[in-house]
Protein backbone atom coordinates (compact mmCIF):
# COMPACT_ATOMS: atom_id res chain seq x y z
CA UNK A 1 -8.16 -33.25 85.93
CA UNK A 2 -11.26 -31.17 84.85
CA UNK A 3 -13.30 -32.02 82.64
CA UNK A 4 -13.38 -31.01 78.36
CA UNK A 5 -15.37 -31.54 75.31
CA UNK A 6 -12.99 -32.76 73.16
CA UNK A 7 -14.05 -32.94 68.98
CA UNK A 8 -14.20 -36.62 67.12
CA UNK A 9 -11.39 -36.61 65.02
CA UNK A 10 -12.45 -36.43 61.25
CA UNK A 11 -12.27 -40.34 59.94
CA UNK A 12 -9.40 -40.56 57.17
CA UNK A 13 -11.43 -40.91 54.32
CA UNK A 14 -13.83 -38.17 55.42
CA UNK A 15 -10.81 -35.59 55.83
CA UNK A 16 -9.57 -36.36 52.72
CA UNK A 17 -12.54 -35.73 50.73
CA UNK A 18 -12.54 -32.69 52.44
CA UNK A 19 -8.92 -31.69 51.39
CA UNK A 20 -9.98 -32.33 47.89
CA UNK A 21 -12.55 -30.04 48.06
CA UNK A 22 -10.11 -27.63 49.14
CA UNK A 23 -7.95 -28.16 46.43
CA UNK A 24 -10.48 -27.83 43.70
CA UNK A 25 -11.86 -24.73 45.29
CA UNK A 26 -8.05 -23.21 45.08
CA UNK A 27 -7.82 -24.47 41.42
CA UNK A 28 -11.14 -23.37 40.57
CA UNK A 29 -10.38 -19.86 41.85
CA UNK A 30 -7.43 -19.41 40.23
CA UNK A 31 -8.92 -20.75 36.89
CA UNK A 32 -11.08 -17.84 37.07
CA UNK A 33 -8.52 -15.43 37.87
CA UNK A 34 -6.68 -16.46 34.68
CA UNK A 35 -9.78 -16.47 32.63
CA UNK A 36 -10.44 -12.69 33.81
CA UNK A 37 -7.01 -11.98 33.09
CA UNK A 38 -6.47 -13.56 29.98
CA UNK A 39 -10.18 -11.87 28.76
CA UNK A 40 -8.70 -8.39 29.65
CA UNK A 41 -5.41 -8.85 28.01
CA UNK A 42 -7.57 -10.17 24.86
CA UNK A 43 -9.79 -6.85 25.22
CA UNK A 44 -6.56 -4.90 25.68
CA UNK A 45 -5.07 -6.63 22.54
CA UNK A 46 -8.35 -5.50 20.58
CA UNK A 47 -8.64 -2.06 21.67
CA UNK A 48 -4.63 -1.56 20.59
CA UNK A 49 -5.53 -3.48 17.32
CA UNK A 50 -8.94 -1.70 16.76
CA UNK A 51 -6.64 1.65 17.00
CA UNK A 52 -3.72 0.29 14.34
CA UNK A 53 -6.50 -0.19 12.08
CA UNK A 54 -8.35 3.03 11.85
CA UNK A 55 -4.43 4.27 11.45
CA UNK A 56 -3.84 1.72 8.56
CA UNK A 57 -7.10 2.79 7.01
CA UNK A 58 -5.74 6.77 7.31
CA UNK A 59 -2.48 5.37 5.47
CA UNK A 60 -4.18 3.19 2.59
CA UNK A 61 -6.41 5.75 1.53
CA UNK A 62 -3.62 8.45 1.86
CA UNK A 63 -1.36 5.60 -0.39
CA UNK A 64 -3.90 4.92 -2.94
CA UNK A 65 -4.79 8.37 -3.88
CA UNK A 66 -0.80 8.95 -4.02
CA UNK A 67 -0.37 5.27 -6.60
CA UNK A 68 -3.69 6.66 -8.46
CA UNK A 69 -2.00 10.23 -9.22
CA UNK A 70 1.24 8.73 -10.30
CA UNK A 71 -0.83 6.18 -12.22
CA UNK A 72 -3.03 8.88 -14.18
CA UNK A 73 0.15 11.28 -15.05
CA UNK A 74 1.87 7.68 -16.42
CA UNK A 75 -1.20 6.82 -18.45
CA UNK A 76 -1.42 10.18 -19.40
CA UNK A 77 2.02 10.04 -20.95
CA UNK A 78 1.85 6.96 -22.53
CA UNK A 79 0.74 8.41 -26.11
CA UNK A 80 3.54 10.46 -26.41
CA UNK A 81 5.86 7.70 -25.88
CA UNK A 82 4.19 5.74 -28.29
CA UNK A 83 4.80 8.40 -30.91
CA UNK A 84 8.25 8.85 -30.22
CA UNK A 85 8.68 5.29 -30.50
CA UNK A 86 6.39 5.35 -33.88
CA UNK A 87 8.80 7.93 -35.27
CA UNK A 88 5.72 10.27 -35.50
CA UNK A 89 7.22 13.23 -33.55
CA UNK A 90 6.61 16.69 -34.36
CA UNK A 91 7.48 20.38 -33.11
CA UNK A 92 3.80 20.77 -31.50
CA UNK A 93 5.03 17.79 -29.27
CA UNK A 94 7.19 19.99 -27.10
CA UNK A 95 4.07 21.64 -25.58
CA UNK A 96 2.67 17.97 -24.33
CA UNK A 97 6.58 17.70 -22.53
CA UNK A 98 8.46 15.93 -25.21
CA UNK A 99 11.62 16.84 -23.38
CA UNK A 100 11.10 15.52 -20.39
CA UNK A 101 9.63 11.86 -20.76
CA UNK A 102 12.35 10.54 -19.14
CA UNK A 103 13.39 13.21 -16.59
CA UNK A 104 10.11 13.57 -14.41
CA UNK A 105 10.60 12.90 -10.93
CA UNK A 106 7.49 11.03 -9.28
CA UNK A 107 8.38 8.67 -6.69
CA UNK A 108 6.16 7.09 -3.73
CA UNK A 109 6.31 8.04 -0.26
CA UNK A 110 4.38 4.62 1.34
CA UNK A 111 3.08 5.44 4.74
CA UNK A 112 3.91 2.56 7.30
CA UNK A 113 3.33 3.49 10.48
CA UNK A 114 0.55 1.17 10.74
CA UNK A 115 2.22 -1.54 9.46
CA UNK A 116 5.00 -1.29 11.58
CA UNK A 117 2.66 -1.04 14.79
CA UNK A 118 1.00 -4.57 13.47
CA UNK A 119 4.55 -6.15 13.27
CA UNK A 120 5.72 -4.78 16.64
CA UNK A 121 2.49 -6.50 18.18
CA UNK A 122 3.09 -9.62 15.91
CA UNK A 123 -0.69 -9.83 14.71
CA UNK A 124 -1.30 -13.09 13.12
CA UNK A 125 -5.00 -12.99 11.89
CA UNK A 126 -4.75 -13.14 7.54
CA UNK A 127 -5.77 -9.47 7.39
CA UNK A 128 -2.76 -8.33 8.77
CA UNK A 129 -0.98 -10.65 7.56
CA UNK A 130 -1.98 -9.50 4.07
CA UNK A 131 -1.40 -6.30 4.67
CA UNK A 132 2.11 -6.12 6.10
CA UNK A 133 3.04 -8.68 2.81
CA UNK A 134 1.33 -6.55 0.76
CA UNK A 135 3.62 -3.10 1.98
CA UNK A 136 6.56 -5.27 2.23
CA UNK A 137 5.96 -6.19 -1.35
CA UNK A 138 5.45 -2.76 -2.52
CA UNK A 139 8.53 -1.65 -1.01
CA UNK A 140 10.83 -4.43 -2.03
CA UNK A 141 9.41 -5.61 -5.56
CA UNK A 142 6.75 -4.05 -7.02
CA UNK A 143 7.31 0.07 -6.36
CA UNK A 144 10.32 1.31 -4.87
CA UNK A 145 12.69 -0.75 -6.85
CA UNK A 146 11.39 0.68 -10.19
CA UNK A 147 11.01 4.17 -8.64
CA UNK A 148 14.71 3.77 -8.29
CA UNK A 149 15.48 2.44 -11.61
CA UNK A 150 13.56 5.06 -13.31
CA UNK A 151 15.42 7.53 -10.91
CA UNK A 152 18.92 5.93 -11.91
CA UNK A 153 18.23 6.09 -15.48
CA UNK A 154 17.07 10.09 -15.11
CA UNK A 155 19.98 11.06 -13.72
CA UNK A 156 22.26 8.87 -16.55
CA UNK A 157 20.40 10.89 -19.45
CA UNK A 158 20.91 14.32 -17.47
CA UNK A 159 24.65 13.12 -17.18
CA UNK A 160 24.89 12.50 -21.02
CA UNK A 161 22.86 16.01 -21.53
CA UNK A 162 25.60 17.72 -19.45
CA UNK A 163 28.53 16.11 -20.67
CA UNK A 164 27.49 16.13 -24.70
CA UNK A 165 25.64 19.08 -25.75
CA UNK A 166 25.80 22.74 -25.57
CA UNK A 167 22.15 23.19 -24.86
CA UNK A 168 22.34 21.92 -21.60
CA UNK A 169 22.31 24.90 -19.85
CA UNK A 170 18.98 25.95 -21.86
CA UNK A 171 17.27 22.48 -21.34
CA UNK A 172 17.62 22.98 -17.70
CA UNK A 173 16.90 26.30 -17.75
CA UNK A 174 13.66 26.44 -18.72
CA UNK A 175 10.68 24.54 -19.66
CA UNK A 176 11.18 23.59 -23.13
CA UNK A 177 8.30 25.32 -25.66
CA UNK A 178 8.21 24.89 -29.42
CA UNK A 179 8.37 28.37 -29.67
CA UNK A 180 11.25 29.72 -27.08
CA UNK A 181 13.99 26.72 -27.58
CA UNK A 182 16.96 26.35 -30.02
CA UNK A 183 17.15 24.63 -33.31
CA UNK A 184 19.94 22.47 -32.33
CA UNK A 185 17.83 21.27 -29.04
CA UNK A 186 14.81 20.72 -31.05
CA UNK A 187 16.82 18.41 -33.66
CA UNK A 188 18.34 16.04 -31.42
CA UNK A 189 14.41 15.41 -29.37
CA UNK A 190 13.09 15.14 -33.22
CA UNK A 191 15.67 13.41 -34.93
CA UNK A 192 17.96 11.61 -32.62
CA UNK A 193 18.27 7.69 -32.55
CA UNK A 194 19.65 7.79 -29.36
CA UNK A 195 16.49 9.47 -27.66
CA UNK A 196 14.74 7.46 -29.36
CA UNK A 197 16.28 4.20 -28.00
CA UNK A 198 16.20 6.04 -24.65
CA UNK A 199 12.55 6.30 -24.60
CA UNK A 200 11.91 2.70 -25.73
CA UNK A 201 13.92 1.91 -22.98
CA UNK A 202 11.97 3.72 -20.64
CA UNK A 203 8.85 2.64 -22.06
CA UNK A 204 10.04 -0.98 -21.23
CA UNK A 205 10.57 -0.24 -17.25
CA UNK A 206 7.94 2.24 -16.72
CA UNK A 207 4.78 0.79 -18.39
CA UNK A 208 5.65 -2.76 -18.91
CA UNK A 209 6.67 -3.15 -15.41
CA UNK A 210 6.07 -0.16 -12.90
CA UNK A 211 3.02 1.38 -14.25
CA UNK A 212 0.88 -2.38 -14.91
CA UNK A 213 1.82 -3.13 -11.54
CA UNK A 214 0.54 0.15 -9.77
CA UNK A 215 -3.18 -0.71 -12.06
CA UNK A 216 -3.38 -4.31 -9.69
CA UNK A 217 -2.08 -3.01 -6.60
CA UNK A 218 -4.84 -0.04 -6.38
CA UNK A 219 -8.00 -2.34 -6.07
CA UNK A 220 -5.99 -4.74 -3.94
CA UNK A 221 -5.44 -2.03 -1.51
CA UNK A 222 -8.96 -0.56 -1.81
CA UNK A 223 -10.30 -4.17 -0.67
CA UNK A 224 -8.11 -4.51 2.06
CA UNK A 225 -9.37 -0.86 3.32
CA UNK A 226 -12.74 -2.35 3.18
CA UNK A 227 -12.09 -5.20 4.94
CA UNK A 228 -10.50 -3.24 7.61
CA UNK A 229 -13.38 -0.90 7.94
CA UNK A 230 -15.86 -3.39 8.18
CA UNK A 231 -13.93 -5.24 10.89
CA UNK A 232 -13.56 -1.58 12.91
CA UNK A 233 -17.13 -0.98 12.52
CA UNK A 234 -19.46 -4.35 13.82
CA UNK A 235 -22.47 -2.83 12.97
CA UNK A 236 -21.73 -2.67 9.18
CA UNK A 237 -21.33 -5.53 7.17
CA UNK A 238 -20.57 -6.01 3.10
CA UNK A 239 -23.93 -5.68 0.47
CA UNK A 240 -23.51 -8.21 -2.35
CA UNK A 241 -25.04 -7.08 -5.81
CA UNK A 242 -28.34 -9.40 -5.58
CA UNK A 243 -28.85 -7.32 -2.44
CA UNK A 244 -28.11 -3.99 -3.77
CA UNK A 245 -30.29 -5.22 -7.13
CA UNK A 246 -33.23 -6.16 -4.50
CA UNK A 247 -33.54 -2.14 -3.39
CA UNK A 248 -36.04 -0.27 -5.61
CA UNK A 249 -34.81 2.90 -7.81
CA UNK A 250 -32.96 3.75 -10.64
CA UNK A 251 -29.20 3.18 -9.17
CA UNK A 252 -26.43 1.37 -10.90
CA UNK A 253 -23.48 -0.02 -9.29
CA UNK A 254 -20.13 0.60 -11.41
CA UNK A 255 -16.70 -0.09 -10.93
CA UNK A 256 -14.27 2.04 -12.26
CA UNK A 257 -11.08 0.60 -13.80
CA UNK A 258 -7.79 2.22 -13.75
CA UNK A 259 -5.95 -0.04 -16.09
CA UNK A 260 -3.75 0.84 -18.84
CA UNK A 261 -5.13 1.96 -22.05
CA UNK A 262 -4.14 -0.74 -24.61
């Protein structure tokens, strides 16, 4: 037999505290494995949602300046509505397009792609949550469907035009001057009840409804924009008025309103 060194055998509780030790190295290890993981899926997540963002902003602004235009050429029209409604029409009214109250095609083009990128990565923070209700809303309930009413009833009164009177063919002929259309055309815009009801009608969906909801839905979208801006850019941050009031100088903040004209 020759002779070994042989090694004490670890006591029971000694190899077990051991084992432990072990075990919360392993758990320990992979606890920080996750955490690095889960931190760069977070950073990925913000990167991809820093990126929608500055796309959103790109489609709000393009949006509001597209509901403003729309907005002014409604406003803009409103007076001669009114007069037709007032029975206080005259012949210089065809120049300020008498004729074609109800037969202007505006409609809205919304630009989603933004908000279709924040619903395919199912953000859930309230600014995007705001912002996909608030395009969802637009498209479902407070735009699109009136675009398409206003739409429906243009093509009706074209229909009638067609299908009633002979000056059909000049009314779409031409734009329609007080001094280069026919007496007959000029007497039923003037004179007729029916056009008359047909604008009041028209009055009803297009400022009542469409156009007072395109004056709220401007500003909301302009804060939104803001919001998203200052999120995309950490080194800004919002000025209230006593700090704007605290600089020295003769500037004035203003905010310009696009409501209706009562």
């Amino acid at each position: 037999m020759e002779n070994k060194t042989e090694k004490p055998a670890l006591p029971a509780g000694k190899y077990f505290k051991y084992a432990i030790g072990e075990i919360v190295l392993v758990v320990i290890g992979i606890l920080i494995a996750l955490s690095i993981n889960n931190w760069n899926e977070q950073r990925k997540k913000n990167n991809e949602l820093t990126q929608i963002n500055e796309r959103l902003i790109t489609d709000m602004d393009d949006d509001i300046r597209e509901i403003s235009r729309i907005l002014l050429f409604w406003q803009a029209k409103k007076p001669l509505f009114k007069k037709v409604m007032n029975d206080s029409m005259s012949a210089d009214l065809f120049d300020e397009g008498l004729t074609r109250l109800l037969t202007t095609n505006l409609s809205t083009t919304l630009n989603t792609t933004g908000v279709q990128q924040l619903k395919t990565i199912n953000a859930k923070d309230e600014l995007s949550l705001d912002i996909i209700n608030i395009y969802d809303q637009m498209e479902n309930r407070f735009i699109i469907p009136f675009e398409q009413k206003i739409q429906e009833e243009r093509y009706e009164l074209f229909s009638k035009f067609r299908d009633n009177y002979k000056w059909y063919t000049e009314y779409v002929s031409k734009t329609i001057m007080t001094n280069n259309s026919s007496k007959e055309l000029q007497d039923y815009f003037l004179t007729s009840l029916e056009y008359k009801n047909s604008v009041s009608h028209g009055h009803q969906i297009i400022f009542v409804n469409y156009v007072r909801n395109l004056g709220w839905i401007i500003p909301y979208l302009e804060d939104l924009k803001s919001e998203l801006i200052l999120n995309n850019n950490s080194n800004l941050h919002a000025i209230s008025q006593e700090d704007l009031e605290k600089y020295e100088g003769t500037y004035k903040v203003t905010k310009m309103e696009l409501n209706e004209k009562k």
